[in-house]
N, C-alpha and C. Protein backbone atom coordinates (compact mmCIF):
# COMPACT_ATOMS: atom_id res chain seq x y z
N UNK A 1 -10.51 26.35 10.84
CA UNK A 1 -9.42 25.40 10.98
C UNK A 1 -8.97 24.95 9.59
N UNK A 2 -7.85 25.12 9.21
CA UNK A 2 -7.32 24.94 8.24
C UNK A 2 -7.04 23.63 7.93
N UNK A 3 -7.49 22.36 6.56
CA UNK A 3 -7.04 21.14 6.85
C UNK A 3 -5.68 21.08 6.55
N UNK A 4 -5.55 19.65 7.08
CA UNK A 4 -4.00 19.50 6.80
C UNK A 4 -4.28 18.56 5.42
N UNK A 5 -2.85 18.87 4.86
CA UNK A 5 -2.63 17.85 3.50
C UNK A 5 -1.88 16.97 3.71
N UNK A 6 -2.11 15.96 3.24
CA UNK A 6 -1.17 14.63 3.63
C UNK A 6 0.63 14.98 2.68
N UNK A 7 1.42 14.45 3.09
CA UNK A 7 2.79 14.67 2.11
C UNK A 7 2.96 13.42 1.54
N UNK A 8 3.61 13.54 0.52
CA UNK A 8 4.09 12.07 -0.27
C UNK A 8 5.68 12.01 -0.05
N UNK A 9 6.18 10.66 0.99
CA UNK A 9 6.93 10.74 1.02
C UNK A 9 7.60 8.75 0.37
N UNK A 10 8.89 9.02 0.12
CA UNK A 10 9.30 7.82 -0.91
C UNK A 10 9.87 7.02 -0.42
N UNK A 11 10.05 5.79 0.03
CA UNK A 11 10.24 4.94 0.37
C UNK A 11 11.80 4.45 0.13
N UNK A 12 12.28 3.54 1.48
CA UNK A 12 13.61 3.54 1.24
C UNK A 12 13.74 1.88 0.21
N UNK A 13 12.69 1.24 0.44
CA UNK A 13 12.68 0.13 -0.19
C UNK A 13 12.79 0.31 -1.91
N UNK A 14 12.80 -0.66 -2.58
CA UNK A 14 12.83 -0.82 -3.83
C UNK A 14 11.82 -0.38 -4.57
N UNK A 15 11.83 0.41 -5.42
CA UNK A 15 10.92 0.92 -6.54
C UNK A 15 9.87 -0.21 -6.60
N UNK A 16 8.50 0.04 -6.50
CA UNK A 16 7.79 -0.52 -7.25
C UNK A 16 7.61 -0.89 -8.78
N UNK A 17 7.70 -0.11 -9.50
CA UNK A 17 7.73 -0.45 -11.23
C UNK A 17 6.70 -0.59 -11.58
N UNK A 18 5.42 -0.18 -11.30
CA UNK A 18 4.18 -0.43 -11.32
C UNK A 18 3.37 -1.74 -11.24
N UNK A 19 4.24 -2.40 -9.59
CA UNK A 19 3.53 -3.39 -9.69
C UNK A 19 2.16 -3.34 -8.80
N UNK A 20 1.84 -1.96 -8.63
CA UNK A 20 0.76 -1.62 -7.49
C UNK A 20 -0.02 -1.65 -8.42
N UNK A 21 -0.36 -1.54 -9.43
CA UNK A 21 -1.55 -1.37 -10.51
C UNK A 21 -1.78 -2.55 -11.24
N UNK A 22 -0.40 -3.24 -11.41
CA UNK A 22 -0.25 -4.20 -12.42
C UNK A 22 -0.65 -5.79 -11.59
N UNK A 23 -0.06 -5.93 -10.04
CA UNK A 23 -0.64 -6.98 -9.47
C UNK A 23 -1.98 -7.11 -8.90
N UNK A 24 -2.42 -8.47 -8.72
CA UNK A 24 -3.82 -8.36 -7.99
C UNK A 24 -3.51 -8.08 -6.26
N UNK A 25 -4.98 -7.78 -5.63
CA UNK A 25 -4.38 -7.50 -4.26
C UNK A 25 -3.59 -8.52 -3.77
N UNK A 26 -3.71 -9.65 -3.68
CA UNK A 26 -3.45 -10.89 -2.89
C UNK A 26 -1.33 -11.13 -3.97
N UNK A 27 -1.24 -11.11 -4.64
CA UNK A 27 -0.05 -11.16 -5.23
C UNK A 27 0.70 -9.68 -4.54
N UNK A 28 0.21 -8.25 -5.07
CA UNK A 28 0.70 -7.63 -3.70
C UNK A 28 0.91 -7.47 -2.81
N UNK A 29 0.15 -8.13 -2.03
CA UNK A 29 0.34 -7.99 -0.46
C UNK A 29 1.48 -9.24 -0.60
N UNK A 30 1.43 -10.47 -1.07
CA UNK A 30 2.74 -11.13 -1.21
C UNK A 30 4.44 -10.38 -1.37
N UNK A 31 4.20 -9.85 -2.68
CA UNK A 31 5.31 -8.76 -2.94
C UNK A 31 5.81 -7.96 -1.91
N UNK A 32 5.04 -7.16 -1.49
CA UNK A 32 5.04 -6.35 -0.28
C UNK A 32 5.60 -6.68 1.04
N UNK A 33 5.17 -8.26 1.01
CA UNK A 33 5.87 -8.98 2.22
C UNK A 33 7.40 -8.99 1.84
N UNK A 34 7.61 -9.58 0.74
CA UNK A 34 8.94 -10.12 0.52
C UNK A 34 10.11 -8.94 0.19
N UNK A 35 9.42 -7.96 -0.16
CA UNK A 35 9.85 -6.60 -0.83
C UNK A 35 10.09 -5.94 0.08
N UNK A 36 9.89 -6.03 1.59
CA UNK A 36 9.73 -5.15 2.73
C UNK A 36 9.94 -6.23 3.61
N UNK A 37 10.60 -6.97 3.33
CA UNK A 37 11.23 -8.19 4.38
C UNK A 37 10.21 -8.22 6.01
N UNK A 38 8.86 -8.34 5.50
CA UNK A 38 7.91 -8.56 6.88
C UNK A 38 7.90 -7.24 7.66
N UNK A 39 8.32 -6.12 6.99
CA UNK A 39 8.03 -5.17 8.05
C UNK A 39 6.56 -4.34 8.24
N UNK A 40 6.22 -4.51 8.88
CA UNK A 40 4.61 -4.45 9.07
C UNK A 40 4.35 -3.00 8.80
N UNK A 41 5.02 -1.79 9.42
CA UNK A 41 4.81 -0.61 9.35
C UNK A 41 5.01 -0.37 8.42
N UNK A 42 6.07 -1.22 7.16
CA UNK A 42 6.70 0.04 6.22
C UNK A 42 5.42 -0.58 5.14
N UNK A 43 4.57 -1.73 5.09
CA UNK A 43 3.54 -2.18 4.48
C UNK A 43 2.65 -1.98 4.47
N UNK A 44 1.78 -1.61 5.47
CA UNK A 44 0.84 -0.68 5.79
C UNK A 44 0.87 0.78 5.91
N UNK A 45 2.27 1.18 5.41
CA UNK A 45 2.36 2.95 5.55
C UNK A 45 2.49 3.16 3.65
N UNK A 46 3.02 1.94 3.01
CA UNK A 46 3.02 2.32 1.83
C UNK A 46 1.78 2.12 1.49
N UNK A 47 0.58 1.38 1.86
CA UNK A 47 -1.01 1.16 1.30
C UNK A 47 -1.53 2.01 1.84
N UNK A 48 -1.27 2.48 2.72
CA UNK A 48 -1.93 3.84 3.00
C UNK A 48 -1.83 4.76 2.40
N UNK A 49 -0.56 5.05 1.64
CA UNK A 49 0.13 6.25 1.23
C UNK A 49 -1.07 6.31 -0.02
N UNK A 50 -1.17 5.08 -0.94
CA UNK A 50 -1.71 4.78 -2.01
C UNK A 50 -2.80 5.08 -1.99
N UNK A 51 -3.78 4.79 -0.82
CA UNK A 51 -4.91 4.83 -0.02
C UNK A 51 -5.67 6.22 -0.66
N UNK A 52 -4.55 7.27 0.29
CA UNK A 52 -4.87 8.45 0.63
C UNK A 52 -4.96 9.47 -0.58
N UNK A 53 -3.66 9.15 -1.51
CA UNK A 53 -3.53 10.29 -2.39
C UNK A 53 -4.66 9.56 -3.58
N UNK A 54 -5.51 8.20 -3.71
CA UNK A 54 -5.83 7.91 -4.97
C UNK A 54 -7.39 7.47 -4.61
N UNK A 55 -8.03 8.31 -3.27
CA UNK A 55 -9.43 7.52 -2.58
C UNK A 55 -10.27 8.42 -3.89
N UNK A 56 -10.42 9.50 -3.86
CA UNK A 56 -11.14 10.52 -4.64
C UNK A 56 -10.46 10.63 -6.03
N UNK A 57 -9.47 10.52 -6.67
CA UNK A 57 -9.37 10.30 -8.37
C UNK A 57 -9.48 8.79 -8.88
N UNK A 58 -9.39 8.02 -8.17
CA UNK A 58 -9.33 6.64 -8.14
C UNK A 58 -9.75 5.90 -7.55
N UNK A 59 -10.68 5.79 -7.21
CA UNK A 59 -11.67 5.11 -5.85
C UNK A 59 -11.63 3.36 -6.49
N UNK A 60 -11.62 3.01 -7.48
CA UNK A 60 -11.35 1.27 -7.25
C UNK A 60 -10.11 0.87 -7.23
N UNK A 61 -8.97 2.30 -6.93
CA UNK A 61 -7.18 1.44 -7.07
C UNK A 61 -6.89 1.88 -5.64
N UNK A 62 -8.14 2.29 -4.96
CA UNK A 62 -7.91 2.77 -2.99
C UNK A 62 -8.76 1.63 -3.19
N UNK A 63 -9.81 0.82 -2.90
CA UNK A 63 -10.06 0.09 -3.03
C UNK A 63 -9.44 -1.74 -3.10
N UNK A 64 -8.68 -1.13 -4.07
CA UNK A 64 -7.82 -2.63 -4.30
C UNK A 64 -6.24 -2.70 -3.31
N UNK A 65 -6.37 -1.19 -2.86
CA UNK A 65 -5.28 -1.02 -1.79
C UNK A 65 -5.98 -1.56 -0.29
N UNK A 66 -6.88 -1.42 -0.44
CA UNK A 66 -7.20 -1.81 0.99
C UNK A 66 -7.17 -2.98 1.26
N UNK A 67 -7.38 -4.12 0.22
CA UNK A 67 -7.29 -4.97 -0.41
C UNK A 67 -6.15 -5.52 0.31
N UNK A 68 -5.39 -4.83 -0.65
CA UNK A 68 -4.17 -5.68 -0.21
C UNK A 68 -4.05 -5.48 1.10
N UNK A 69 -3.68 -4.24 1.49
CA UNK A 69 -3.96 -4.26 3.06
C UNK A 69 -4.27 -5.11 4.14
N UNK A 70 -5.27 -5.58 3.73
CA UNK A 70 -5.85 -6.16 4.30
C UNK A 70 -5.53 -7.81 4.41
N UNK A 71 -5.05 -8.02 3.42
CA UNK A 71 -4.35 -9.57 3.35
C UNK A 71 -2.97 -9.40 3.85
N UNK A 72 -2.31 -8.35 3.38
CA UNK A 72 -1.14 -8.51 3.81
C UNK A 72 -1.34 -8.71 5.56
N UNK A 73 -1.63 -7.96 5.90
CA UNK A 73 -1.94 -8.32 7.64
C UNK A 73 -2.61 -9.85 8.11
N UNK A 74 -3.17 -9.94 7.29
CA UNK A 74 -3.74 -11.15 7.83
C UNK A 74 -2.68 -12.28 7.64
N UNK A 75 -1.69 -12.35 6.27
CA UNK A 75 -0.35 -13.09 6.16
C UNK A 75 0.35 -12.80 7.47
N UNK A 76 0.53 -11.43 7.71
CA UNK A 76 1.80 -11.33 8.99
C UNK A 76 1.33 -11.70 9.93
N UNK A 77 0.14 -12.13 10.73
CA UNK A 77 -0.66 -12.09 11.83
C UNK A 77 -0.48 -13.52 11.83
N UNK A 78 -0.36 -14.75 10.95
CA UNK A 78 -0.25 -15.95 11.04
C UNK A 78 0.71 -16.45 11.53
């Protein structure tokens, strides 16, 4: 069985500018809210995206994605 590879696909929202590296999780997941006007899917599909392509060359910036992840939901859930 052949695996599958994930695709990188780009977002219709606004460029990041490297604020995925440059903010802490909790200020991202803020950004993310306001940057993506509360849309839950397109916020959790971009931390995933980050997730996926950076778990194995980058394991503490998947890490700090989950991070955010993880707050950001807990903001929208309130």
């Amino acid at each position: 069985m052949a695996e599958k590879r994930p695709e990188w696909k780009d977002s219709k929202y606004a460029d990041a500018k490297g604020k995925f590296k440059d903010l802490s999780c909790g200020d991202l997941a803020d950004w993310l809210i306001k940057s993506r006007k509360g849309n839950k899917k397109a916020i959790v599909g971009s931390l995933n995206q980050q997730i996926v392509f950076n778990r194995k060359k980058n394991p503490t910036y998947a890490k700090k994605m989950k991070c955010a992840r993880n707050k950001a939901m807990k903001k929208l859930d309130k």
